[in-house]
PDB file of N, CA and C in Angstrom:
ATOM      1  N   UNK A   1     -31.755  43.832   9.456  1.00  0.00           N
ATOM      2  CA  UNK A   1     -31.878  44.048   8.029  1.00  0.00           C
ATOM      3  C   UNK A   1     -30.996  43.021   7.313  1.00  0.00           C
ATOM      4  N   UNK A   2     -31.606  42.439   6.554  1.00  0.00           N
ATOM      5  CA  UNK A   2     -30.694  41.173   5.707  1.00  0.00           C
ATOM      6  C   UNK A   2     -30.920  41.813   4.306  1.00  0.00           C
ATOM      7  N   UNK A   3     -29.558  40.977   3.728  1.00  0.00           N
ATOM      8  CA  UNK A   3     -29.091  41.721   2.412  1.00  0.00           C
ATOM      9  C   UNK A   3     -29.784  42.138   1.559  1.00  0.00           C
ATOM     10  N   UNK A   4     -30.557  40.355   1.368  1.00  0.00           N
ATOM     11  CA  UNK A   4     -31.231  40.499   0.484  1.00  0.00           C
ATOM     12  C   UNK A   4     -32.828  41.353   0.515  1.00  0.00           C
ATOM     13  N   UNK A   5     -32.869  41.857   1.438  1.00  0.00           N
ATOM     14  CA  UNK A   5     -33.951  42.879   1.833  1.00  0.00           C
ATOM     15  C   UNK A   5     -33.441  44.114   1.065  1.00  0.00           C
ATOM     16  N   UNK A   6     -31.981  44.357   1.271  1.00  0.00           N
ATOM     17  CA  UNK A   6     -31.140  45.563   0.329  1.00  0.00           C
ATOM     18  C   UNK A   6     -30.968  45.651  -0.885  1.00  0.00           C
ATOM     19  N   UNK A   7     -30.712  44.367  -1.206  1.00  0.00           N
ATOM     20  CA  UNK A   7     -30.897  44.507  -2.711  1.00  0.00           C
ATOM     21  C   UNK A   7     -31.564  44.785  -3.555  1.00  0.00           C
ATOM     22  N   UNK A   8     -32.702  44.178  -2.610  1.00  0.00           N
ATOM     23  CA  UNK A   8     -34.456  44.659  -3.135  1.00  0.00           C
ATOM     24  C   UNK A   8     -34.343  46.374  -3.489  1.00  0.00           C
ATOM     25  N   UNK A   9     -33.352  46.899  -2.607  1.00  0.00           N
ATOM     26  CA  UNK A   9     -34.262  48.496  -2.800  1.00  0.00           C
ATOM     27  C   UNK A   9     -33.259  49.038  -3.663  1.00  0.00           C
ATOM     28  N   UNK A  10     -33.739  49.925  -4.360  1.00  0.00           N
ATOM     29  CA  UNK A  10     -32.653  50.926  -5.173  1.00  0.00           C
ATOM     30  C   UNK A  10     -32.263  52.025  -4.675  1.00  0.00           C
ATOM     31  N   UNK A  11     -31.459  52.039  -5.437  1.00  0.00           N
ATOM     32  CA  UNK A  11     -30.062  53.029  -4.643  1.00  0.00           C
ATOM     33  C   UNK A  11     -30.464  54.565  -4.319  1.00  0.00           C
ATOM     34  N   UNK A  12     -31.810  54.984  -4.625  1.00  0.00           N
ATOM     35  CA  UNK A  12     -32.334  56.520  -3.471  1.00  0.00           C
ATOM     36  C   UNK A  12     -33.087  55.263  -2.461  1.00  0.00           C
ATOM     37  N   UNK A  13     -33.148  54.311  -2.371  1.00  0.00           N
ATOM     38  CA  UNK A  13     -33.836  54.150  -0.869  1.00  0.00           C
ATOM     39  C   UNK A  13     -32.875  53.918   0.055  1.00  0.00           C
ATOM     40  N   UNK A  14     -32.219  52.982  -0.539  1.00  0.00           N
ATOM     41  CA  UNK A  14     -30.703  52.784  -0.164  1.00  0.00           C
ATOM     42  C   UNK A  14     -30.016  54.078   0.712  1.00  0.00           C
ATOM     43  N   UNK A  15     -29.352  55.327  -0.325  1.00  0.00           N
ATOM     44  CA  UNK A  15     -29.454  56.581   0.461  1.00  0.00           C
ATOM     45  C   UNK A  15     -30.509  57.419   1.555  1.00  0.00           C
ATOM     46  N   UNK A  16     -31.159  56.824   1.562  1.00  0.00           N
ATOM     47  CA  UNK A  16     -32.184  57.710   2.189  1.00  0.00           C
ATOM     48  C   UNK A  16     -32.150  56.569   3.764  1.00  0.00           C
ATOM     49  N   UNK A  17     -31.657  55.525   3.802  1.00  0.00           N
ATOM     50  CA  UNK A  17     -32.182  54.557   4.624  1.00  0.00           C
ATOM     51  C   UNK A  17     -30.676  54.972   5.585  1.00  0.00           C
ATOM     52  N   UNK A  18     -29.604  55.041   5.026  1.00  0.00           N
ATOM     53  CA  UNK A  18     -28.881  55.336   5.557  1.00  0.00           C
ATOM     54  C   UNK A  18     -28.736  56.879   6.434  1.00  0.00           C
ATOM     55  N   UNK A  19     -29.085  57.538   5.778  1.00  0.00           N
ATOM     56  CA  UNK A  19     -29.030  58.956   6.323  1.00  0.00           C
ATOM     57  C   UNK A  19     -29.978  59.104   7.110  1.00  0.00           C
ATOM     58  N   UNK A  20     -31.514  57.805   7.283  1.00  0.00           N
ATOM     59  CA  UNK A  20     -32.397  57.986   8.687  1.00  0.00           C
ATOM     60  C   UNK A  20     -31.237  56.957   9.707  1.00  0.00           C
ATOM     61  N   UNK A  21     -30.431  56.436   9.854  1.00  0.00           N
ATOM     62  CA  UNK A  21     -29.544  55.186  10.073  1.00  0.00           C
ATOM     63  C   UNK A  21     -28.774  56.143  10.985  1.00  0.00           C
ATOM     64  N   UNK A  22     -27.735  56.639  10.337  1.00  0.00           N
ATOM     65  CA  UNK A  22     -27.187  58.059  10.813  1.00  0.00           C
ATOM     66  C   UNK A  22     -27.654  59.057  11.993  1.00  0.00           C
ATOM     67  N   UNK A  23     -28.998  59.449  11.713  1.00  0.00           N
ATOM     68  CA  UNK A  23     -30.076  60.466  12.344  1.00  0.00           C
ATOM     69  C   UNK A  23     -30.267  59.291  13.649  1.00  0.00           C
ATOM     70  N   UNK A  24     -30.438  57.975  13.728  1.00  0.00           N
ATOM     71  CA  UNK A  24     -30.730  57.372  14.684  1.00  0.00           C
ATOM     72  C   UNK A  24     -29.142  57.000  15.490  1.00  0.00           C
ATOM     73  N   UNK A  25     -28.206  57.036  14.926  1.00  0.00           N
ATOM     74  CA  UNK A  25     -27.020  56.761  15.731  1.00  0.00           C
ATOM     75  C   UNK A  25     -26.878  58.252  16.782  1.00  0.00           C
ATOM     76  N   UNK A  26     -26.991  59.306  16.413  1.00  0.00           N
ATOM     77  CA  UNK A  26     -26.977  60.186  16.811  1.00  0.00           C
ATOM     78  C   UNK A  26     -27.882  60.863  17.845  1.00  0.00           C
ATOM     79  N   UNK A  27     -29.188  60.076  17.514  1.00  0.00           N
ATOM     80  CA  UNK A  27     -30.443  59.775  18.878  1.00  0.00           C
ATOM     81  C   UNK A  27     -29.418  59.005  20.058  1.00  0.00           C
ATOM     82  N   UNK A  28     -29.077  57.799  19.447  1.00  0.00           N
ATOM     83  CA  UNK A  28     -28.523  56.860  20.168  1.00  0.00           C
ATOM     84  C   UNK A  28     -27.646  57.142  21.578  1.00  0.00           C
ATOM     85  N   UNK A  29     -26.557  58.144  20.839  1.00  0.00           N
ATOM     86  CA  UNK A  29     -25.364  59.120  21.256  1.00  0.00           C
ATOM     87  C   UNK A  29     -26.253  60.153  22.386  1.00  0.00           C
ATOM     88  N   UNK A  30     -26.985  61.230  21.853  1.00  0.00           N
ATOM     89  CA  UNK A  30     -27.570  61.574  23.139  1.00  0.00           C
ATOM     90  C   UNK A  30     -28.741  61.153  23.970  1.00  0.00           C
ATOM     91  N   UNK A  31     -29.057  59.966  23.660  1.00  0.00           N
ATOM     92  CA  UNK A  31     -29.602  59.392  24.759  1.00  0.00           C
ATOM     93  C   UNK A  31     -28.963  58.259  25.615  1.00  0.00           C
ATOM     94  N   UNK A  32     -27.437  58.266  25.036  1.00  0.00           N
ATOM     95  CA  UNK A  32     -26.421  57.675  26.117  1.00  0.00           C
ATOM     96  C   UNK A  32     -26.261  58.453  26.790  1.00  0.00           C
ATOM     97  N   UNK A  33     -25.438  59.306  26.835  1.00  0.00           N
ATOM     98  CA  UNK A  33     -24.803  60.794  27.248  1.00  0.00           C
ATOM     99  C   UNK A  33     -26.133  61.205  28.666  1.00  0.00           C
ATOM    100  N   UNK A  34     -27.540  60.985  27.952  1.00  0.00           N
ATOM    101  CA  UNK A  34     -28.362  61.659  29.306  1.00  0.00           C
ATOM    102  C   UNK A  34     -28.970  60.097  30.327  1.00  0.00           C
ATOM    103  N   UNK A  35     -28.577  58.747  29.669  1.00  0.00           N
ATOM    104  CA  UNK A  35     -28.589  58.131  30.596  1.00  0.00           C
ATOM    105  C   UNK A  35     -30.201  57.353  30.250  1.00  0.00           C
ATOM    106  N   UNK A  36     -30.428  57.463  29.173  1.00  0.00           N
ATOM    107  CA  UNK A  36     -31.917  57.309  28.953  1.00  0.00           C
ATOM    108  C   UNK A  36     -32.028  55.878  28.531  1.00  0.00           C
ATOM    109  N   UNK A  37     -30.782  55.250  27.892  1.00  0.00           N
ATOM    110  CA  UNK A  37     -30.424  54.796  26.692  1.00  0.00           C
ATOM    111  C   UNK A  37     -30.358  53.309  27.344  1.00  0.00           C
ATOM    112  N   UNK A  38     -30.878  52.221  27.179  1.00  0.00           N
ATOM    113  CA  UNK A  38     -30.611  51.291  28.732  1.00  0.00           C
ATOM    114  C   UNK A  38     -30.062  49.998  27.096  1.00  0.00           C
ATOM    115  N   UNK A  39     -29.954  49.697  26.051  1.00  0.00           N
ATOM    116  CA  UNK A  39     -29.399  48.737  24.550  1.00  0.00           C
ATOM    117  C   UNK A  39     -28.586  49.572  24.403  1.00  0.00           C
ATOM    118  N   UNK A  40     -27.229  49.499  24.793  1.00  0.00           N
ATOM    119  CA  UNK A  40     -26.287  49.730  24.044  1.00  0.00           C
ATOM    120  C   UNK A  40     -25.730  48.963  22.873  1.00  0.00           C
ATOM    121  N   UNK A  41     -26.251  48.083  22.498  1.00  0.00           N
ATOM    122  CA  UNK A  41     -26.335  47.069  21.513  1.00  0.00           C
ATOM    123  C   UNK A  41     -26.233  47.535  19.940  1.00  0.00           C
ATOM    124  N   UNK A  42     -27.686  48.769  20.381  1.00  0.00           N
ATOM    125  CA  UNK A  42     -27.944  49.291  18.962  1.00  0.00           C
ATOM    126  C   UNK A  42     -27.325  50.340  18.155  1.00  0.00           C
ATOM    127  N   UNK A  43     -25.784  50.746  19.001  1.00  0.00           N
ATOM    128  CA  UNK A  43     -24.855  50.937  18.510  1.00  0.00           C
ATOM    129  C   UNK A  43     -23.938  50.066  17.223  1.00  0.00           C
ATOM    130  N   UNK A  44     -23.731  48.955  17.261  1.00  0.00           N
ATOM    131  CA  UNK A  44     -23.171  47.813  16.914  1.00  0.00           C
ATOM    132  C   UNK A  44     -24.647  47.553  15.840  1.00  0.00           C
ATOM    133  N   UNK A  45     -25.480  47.289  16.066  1.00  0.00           N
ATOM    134  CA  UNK A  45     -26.815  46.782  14.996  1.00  0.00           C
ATOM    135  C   UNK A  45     -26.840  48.186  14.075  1.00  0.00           C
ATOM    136  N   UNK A  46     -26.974  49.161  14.687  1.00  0.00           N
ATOM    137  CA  UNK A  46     -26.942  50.294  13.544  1.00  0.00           C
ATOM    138  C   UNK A  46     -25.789  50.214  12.785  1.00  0.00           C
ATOM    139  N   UNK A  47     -24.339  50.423  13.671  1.00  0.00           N
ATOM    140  CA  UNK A  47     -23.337  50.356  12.652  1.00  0.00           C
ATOM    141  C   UNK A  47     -23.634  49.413  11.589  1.00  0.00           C
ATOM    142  N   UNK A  48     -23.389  48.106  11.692  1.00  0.00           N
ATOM    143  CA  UNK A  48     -23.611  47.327  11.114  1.00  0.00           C
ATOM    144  C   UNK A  48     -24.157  47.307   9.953  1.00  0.00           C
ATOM    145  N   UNK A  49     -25.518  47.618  10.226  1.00  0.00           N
ATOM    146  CA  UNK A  49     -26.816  47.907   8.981  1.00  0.00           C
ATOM    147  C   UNK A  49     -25.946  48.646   8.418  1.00  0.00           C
ATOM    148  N   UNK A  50     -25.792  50.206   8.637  1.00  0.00           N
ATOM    149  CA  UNK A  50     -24.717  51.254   7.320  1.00  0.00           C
ATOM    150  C   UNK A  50     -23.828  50.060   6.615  1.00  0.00           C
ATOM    151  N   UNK A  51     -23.041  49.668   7.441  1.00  0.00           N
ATOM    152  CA  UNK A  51     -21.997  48.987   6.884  1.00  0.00           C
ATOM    153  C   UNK A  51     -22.675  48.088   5.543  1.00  0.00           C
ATOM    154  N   UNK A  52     -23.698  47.593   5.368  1.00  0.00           N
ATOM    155  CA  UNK A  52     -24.511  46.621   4.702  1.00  0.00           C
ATOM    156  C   UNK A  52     -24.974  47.298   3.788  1.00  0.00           C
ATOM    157  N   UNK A  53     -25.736  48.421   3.595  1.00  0.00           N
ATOM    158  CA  UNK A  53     -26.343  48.899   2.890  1.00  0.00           C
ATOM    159  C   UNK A  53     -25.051  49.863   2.164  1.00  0.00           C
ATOM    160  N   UNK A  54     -24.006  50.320   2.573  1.00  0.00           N
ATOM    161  CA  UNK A  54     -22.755  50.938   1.549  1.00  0.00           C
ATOM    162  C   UNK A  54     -21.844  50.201   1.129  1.00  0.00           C
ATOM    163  N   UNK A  55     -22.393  48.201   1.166  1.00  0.00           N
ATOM    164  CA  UNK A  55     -21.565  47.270   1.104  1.00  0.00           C
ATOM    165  C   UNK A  55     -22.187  46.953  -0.530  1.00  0.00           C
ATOM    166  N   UNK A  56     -23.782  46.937  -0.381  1.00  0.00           N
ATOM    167  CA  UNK A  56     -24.423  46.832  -1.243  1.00  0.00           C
ATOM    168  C   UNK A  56     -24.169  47.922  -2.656  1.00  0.00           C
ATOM    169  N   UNK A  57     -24.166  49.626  -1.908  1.00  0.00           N
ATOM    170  CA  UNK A  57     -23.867  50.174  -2.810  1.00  0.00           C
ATOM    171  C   UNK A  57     -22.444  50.393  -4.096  1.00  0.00           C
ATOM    172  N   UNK A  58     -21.736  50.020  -3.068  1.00  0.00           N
ATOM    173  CA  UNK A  58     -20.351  49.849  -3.028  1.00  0.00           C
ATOM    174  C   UNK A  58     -20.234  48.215  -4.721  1.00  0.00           C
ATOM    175  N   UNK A  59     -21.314  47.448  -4.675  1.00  0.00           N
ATOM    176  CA  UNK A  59     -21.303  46.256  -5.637  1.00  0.00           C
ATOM    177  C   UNK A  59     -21.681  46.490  -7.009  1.00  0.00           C
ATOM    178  N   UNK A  60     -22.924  47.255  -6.530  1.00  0.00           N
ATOM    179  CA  UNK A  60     -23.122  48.021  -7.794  1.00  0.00           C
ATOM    180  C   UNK A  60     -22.375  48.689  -8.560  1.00  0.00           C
ATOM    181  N   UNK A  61     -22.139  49.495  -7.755  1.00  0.00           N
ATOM    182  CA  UNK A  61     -20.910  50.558  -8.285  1.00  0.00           C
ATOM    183  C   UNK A  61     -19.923  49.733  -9.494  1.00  0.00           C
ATOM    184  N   UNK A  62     -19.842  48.855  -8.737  1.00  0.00           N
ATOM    185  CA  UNK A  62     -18.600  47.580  -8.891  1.00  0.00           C
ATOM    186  C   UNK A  62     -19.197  47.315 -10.807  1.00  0.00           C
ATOM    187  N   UNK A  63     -19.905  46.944 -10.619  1.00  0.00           N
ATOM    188  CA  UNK A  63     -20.791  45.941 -11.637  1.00  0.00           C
ATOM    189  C   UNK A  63     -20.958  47.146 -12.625  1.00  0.00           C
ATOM    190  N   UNK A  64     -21.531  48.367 -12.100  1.00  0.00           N
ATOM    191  CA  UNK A  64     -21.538  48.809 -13.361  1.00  0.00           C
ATOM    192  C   UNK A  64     -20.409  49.389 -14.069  1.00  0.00           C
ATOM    193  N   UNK A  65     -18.952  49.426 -13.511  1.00  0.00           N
ATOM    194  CA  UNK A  65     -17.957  49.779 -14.302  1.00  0.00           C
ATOM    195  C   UNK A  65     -17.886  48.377 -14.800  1.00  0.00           C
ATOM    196  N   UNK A  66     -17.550  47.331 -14.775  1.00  0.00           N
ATOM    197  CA  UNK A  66     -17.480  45.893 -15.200  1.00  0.00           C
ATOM    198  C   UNK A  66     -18.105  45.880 -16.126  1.00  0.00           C
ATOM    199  N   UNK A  67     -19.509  46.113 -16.068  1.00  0.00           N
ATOM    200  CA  UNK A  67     -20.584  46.497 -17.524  1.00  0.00           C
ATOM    201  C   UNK A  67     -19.952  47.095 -18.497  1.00  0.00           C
ATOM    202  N   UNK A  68     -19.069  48.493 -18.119  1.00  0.00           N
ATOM    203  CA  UNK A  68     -18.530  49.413 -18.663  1.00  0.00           C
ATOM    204  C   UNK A  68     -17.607  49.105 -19.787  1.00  0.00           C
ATOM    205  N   UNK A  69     -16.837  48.778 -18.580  1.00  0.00           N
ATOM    206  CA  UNK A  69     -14.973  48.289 -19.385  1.00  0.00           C
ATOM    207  C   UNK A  69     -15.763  46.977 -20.476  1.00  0.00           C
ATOM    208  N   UNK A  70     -16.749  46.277 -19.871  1.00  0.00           N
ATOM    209  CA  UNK A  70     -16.925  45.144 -21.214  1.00  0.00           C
ATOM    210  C   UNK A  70     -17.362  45.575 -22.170  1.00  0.00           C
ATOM    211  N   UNK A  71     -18.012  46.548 -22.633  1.00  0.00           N
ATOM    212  CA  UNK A  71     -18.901  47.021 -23.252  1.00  0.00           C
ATOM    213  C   UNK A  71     -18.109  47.977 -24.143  1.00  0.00           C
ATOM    214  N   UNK A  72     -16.343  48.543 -23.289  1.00  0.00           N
ATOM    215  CA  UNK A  72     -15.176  49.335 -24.325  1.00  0.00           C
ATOM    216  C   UNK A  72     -14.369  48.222 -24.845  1.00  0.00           C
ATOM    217  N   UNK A  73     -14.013  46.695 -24.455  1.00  0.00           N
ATOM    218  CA  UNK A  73     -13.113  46.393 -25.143  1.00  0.00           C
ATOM    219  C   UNK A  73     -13.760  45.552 -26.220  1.00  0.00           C
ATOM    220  N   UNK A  74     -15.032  45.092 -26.345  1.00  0.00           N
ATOM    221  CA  UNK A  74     -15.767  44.341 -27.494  1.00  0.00           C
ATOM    222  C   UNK A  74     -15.654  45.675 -28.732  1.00  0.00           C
TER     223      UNK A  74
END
C-alpha cells in the first residue's frame, strides 16, 4: 500500500481499512501459533501498512487544527 493510494481515501475508509488490517494480524497470530503460517513477513508488511494509514490520519488531524488556529488569529 503506498501513500499516495491513502490519501486518496477518506478518513471512514481509512478506519475501516485498518480495523480489517488488525482482524488480519490476528489471522496472522493464529495461524503462526498452529503452524499453518509458512510468510512471516506479513507481520512486518501489515504492521507497517497500520503504521501508514494512522501516519496519514495523524496529518490531517495536523492540518486541520493549523486551518484552525489560522482562521482564530486573522
Amino acid at each position: 500500500m503506498f501513500i499516495d493510494e491513502i490519501r486518496a481515501m477518506s478518513n471512514d475508509e481509512i478506519l475501516d481499512k485498518i480495523e480489517d488490517l488488525k482482524v488480519e494480524m490476528y489471522t496472522y497470530r493464529l495461524q503462526k501459533e498452529s503452524g499453518e503460517l509458512k510468510d512471516t513477513t506479513l507481520f512486518r508488511k501489515t504492521r507497517r501498512d497500520i503504521a501508514r494509514l494512522k501516519t496519514a490520519l495523524r496529518e490531517r488531524e495536523l492540518a486541520a487544527e493549523l486551518i484552525a488556529q489560522g482562521g482564530q488569529n486573522a
